[in-house]
PDB file of N, CA and C in Angstrom:
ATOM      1  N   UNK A   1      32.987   5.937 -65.470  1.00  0.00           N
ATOM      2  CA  UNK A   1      32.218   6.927 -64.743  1.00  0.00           C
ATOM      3  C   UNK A   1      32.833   7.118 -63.361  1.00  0.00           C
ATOM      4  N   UNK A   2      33.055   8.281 -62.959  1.00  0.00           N
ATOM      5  CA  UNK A   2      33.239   8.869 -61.656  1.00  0.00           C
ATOM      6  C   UNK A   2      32.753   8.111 -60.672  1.00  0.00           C
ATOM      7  N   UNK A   3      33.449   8.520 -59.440  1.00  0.00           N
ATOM      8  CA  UNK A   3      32.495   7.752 -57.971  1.00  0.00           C
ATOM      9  C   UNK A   3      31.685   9.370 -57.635  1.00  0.00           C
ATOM     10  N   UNK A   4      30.855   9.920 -57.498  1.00  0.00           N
ATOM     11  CA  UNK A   4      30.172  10.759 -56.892  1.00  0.00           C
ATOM     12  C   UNK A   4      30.396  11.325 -55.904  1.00  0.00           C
ATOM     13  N   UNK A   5      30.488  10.230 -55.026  1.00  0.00           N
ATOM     14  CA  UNK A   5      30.924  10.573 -53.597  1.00  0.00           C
ATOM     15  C   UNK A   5      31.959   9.972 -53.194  1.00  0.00           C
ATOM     16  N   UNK A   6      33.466  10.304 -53.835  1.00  0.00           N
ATOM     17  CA  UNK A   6      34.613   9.897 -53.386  1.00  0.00           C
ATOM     18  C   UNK A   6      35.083  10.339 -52.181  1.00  0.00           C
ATOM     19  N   UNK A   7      35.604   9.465 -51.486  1.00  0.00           N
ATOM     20  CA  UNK A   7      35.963  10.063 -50.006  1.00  0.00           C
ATOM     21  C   UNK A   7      37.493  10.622 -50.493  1.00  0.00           C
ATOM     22  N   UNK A   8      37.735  11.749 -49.888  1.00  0.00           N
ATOM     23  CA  UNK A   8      38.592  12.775 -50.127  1.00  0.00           C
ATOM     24  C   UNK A   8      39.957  11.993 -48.719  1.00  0.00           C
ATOM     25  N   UNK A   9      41.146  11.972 -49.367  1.00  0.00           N
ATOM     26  CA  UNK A   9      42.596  10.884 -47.699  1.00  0.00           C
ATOM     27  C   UNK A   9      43.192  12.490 -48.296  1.00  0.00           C
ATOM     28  N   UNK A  10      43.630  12.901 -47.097  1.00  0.00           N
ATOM     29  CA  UNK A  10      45.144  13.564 -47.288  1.00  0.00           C
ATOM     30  C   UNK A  10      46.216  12.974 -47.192  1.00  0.00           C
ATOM     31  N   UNK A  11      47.222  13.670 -47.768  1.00  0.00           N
ATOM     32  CA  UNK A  11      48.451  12.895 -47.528  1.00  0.00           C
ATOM     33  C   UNK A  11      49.339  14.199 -47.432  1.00  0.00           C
ATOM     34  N   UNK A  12      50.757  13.645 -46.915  1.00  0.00           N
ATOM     35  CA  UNK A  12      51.760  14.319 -46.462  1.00  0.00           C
ATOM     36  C   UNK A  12      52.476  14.505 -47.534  1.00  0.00           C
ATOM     37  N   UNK A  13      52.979  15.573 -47.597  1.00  0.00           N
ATOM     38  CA  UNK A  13      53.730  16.073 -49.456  1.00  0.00           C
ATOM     39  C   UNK A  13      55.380  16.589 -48.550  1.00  0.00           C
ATOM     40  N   UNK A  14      56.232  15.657 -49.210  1.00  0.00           N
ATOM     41  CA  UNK A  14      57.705  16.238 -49.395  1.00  0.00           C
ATOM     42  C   UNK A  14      58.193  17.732 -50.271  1.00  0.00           C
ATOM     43  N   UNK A  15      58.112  18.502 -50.486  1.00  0.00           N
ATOM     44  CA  UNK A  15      58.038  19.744 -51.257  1.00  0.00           C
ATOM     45  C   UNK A  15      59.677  20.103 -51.453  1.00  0.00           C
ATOM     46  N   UNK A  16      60.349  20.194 -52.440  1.00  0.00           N
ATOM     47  CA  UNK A  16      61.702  20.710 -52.233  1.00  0.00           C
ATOM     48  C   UNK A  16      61.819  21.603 -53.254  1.00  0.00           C
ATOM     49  N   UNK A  17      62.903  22.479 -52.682  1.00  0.00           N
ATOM     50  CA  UNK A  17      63.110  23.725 -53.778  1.00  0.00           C
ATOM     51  C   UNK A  17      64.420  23.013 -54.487  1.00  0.00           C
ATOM     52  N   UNK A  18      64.962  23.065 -55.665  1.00  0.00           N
ATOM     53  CA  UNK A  18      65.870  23.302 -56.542  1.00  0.00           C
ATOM     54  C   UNK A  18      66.493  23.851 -57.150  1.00  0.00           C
ATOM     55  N   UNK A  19      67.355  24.346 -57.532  1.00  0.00           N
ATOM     56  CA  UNK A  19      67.973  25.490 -58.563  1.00  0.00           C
ATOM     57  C   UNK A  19      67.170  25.453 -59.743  1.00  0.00           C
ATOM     58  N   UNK A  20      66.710  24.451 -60.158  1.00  0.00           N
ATOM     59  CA  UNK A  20      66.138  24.480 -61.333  1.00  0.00           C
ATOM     60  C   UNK A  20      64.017  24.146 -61.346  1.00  0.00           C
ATOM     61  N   UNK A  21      64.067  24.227 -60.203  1.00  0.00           N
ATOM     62  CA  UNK A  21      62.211  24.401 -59.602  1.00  0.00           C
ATOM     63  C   UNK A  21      61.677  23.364 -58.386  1.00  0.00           C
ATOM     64  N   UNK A  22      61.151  22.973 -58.433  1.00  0.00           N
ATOM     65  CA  UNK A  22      60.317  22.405 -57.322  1.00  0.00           C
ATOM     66  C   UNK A  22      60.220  20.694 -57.438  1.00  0.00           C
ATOM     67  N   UNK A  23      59.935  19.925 -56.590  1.00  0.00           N
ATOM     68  CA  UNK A  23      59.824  18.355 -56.797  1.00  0.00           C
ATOM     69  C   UNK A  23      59.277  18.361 -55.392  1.00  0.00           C
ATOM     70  N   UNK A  24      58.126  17.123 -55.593  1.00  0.00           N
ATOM     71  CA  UNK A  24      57.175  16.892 -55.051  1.00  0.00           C
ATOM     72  C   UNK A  24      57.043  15.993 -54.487  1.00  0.00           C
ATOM     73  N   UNK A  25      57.203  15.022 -53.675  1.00  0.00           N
ATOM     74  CA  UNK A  25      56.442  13.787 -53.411  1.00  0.00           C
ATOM     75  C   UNK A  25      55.612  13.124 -51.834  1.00  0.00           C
ATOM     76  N   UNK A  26      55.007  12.452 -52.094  1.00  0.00           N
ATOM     77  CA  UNK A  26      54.062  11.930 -51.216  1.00  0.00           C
ATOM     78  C   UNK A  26      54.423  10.646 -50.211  1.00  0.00           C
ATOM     79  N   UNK A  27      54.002  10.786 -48.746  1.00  0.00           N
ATOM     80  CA  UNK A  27      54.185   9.821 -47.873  1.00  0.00           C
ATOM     81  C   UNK A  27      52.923   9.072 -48.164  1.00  0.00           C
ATOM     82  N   UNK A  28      53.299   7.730 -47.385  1.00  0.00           N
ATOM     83  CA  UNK A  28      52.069   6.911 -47.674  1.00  0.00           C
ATOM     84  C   UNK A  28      51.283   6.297 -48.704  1.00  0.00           C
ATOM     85  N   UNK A  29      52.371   6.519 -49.595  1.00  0.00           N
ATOM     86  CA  UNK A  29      51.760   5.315 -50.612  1.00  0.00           C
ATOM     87  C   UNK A  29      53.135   4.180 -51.120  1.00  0.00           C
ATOM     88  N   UNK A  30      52.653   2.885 -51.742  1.00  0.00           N
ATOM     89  CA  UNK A  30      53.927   2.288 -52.444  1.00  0.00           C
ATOM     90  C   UNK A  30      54.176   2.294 -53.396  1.00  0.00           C
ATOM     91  N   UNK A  31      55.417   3.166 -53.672  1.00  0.00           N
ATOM     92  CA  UNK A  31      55.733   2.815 -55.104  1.00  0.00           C
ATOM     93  C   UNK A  31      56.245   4.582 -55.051  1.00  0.00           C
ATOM     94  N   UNK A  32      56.952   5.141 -56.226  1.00  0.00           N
ATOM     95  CA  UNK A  32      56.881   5.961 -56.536  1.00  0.00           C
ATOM     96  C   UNK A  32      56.053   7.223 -57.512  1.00  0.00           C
ATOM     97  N   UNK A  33      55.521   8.347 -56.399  1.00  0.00           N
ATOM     98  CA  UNK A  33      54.808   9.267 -56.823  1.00  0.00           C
ATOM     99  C   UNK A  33      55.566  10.323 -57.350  1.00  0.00           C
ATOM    100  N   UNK A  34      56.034  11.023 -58.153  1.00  0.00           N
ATOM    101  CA  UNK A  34      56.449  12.380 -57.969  1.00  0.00           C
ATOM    102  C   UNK A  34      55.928  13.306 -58.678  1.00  0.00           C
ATOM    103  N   UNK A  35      56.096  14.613 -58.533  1.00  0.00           N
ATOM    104  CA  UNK A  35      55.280  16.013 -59.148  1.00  0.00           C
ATOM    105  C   UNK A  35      56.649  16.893 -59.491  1.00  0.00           C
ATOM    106  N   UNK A  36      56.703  17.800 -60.058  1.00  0.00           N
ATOM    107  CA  UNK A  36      57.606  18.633 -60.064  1.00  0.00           C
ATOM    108  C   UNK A  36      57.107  20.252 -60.947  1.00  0.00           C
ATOM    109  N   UNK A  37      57.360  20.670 -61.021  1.00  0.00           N
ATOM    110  CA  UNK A  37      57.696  22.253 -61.425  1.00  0.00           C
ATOM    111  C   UNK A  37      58.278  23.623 -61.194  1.00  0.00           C
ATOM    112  N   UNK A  38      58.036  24.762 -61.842  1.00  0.00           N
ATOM    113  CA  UNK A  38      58.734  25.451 -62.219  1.00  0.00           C
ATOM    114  C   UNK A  38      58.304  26.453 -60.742  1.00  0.00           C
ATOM    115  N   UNK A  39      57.199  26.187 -59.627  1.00  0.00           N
ATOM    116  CA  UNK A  39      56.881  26.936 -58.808  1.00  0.00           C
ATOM    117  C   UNK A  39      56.462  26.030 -57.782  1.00  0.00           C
ATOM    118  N   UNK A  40      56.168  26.290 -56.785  1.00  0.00           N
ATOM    119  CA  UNK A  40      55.469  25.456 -55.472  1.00  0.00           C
ATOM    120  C   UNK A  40      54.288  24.998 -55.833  1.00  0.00           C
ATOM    121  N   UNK A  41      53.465  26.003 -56.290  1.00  0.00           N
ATOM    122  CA  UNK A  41      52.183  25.655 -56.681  1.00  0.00           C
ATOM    123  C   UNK A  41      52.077  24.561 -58.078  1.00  0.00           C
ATOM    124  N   UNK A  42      52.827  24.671 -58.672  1.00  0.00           N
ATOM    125  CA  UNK A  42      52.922  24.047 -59.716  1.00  0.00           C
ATOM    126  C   UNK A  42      53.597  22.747 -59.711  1.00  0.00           C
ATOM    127  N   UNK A  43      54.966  22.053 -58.910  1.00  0.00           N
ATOM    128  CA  UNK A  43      54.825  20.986 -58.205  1.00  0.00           C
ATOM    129  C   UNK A  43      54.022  19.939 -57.063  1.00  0.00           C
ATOM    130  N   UNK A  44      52.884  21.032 -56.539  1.00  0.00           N
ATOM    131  CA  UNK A  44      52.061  20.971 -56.015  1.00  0.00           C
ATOM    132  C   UNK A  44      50.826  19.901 -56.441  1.00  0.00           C
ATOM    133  N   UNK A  45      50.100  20.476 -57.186  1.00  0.00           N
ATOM    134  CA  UNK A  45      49.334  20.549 -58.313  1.00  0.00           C
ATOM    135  C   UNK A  45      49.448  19.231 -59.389  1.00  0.00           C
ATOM    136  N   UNK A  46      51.381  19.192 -59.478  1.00  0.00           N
ATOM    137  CA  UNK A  46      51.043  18.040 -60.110  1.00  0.00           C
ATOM    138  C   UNK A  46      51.058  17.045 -59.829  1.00  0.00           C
ATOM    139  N   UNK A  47      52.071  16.683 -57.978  1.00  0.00           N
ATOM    140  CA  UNK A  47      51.951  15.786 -57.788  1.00  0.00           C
ATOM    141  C   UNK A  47      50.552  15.201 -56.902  1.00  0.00           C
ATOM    142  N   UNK A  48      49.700  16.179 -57.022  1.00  0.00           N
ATOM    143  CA  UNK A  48      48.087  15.352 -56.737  1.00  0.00           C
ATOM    144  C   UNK A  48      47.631  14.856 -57.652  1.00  0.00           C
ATOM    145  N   UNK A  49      47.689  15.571 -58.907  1.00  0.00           N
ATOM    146  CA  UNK A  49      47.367  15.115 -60.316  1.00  0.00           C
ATOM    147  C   UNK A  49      47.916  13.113 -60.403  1.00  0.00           C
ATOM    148  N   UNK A  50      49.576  13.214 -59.879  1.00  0.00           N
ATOM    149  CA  UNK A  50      50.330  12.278 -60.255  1.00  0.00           C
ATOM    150  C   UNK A  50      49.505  10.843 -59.497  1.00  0.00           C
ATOM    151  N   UNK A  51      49.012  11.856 -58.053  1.00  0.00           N
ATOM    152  CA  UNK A  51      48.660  10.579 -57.082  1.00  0.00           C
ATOM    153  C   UNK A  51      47.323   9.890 -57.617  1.00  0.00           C
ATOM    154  N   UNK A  52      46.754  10.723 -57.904  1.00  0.00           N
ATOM    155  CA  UNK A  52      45.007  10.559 -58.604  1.00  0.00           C
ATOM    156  C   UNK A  52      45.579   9.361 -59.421  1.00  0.00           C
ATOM    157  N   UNK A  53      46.024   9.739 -60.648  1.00  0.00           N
ATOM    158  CA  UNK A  53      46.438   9.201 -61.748  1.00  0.00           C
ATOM    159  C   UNK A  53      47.220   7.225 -60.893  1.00  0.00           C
ATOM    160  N   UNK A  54      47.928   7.217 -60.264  1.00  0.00           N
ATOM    161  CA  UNK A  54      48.678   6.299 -59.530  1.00  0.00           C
ATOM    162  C   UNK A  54      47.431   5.478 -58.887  1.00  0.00           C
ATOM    163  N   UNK A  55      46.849   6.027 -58.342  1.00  0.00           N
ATOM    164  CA  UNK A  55      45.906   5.050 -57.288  1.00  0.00           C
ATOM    165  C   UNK A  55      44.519   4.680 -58.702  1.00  0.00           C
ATOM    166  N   UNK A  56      44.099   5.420 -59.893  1.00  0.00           N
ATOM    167  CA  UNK A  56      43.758   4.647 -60.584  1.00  0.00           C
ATOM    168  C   UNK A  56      43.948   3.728 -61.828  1.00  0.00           C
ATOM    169  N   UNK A  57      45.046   4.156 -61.753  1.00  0.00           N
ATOM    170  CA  UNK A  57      45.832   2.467 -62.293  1.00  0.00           C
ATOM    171  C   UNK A  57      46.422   1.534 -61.755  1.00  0.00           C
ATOM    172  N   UNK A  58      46.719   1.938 -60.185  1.00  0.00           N
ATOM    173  CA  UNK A  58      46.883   0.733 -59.428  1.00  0.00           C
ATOM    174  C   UNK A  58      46.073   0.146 -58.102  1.00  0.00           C
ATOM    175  N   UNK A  59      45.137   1.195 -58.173  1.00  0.00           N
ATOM    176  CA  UNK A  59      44.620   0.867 -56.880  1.00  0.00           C
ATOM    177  C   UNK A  59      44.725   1.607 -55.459  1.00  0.00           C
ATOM    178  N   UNK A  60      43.325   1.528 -55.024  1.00  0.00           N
ATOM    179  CA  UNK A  60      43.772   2.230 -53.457  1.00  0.00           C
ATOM    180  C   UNK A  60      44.788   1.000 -52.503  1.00  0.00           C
ATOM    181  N   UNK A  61      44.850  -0.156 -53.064  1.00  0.00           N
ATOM    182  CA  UNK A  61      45.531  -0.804 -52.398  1.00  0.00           C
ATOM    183  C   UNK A  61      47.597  -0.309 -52.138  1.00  0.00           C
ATOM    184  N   UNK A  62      47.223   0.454 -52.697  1.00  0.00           N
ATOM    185  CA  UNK A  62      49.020   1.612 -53.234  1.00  0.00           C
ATOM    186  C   UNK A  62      49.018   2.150 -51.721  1.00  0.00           C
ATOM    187  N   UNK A  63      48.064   2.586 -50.996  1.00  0.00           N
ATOM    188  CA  UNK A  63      48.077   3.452 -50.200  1.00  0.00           C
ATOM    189  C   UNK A  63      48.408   2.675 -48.539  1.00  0.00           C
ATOM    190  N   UNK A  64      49.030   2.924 -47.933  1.00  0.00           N
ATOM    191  CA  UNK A  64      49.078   2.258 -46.811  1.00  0.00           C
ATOM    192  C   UNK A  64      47.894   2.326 -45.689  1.00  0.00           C
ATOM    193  N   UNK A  65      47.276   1.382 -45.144  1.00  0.00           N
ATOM    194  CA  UNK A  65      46.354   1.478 -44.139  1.00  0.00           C
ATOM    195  C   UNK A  65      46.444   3.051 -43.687  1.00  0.00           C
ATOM    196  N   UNK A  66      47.341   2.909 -42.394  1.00  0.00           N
ATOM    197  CA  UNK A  66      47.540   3.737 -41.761  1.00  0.00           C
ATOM    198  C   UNK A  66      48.843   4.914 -41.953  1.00  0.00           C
ATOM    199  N   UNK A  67      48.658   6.672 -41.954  1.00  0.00           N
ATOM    200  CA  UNK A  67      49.914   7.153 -42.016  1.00  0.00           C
ATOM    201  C   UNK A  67      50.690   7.062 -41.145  1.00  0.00           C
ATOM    202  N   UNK A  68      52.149   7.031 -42.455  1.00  0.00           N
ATOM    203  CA  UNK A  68      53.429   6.366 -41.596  1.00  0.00           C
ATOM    204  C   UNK A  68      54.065   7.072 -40.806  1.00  0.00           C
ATOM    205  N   UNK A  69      53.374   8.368 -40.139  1.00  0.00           N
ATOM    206  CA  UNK A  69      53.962   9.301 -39.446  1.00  0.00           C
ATOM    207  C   UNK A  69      52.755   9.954 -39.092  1.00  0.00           C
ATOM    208  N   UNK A  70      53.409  10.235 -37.528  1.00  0.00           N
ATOM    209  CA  UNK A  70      52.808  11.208 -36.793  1.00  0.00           C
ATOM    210  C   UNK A  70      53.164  12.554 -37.634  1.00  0.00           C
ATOM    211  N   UNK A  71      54.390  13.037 -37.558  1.00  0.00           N
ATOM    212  CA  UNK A  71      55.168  14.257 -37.861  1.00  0.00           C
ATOM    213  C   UNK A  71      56.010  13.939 -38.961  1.00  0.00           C
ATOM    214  N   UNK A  72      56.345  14.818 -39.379  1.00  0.00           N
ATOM    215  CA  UNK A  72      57.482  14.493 -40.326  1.00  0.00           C
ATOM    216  C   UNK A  72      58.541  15.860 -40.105  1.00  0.00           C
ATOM    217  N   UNK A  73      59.576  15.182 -40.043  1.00  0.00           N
ATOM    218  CA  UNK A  73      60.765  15.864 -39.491  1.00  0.00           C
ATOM    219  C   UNK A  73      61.933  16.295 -40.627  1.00  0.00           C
ATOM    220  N   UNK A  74      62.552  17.456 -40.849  1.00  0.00           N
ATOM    221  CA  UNK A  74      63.612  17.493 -41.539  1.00  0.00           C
ATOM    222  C   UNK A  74      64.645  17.729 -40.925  1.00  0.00           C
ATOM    223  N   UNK A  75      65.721  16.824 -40.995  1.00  0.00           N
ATOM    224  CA  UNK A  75      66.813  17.042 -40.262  1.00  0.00           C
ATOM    225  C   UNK A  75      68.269  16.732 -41.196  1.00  0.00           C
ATOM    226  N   UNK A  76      69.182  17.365 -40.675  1.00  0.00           N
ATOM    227  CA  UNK A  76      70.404  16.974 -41.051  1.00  0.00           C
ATOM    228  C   UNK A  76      71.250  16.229 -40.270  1.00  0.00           C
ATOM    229  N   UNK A  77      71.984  15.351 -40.858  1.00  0.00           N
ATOM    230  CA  UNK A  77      73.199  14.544 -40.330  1.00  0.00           C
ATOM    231  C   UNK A  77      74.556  14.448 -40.784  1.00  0.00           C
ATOM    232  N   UNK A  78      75.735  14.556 -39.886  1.00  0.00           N
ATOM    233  CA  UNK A  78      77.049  14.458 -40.554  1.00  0.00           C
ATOM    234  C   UNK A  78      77.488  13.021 -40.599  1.00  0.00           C
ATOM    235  N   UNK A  79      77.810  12.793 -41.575  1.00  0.00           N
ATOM    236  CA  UNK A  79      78.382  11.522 -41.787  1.00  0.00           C
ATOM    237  C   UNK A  79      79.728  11.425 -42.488  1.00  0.00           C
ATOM    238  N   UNK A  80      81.082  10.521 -42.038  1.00  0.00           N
ATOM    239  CA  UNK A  80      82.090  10.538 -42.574  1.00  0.00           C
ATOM    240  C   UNK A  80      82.033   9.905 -43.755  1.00  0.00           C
ATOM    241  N   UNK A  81      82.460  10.403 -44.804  1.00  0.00           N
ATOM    242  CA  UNK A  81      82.807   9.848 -46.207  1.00  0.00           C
ATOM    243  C   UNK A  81      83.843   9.393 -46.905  1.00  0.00           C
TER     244      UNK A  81
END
């Protein structure tokens, strides 16, 4: 049975485009989450589905206390290879 009154955490979603669709994933939890599809909304979508699914087979203990970021930044770097 359901909790009724589940308290609702946001979390921070990585969103990337692909040649071949969308991939998803989430800050603040351990372990790996991912979502993916054929649209934004649809990688979207699943990786909440994915997180739901994750935290009840492992627990809210998956989730870190506190988020691991103020901001989240995308940046690039050159590096010699």
């Amino acid at each position: 049975m359901k909790n009724k009154e589940a308290k609702m955490k946001q979390f921070r979603i990585i969103l990337e485009k692909h040649p071949d669709g969308y991939v998803a994933y989430p800050l603040g939890i351990k372990g790996a989450v991912v979502g993916e599809g054929d649209t934004y909304e649809e990688a979207l979508a699943d990786v909440n589905s994915a997180i739901r699914c994750y935290i009840e087979v492992f627990g809210k203990e998956t989730m870190e206390n506190e988020s691991p970021a103020i901001e989240t930044f995308l940046v690039e770097a050159e590096v010699a290879i």
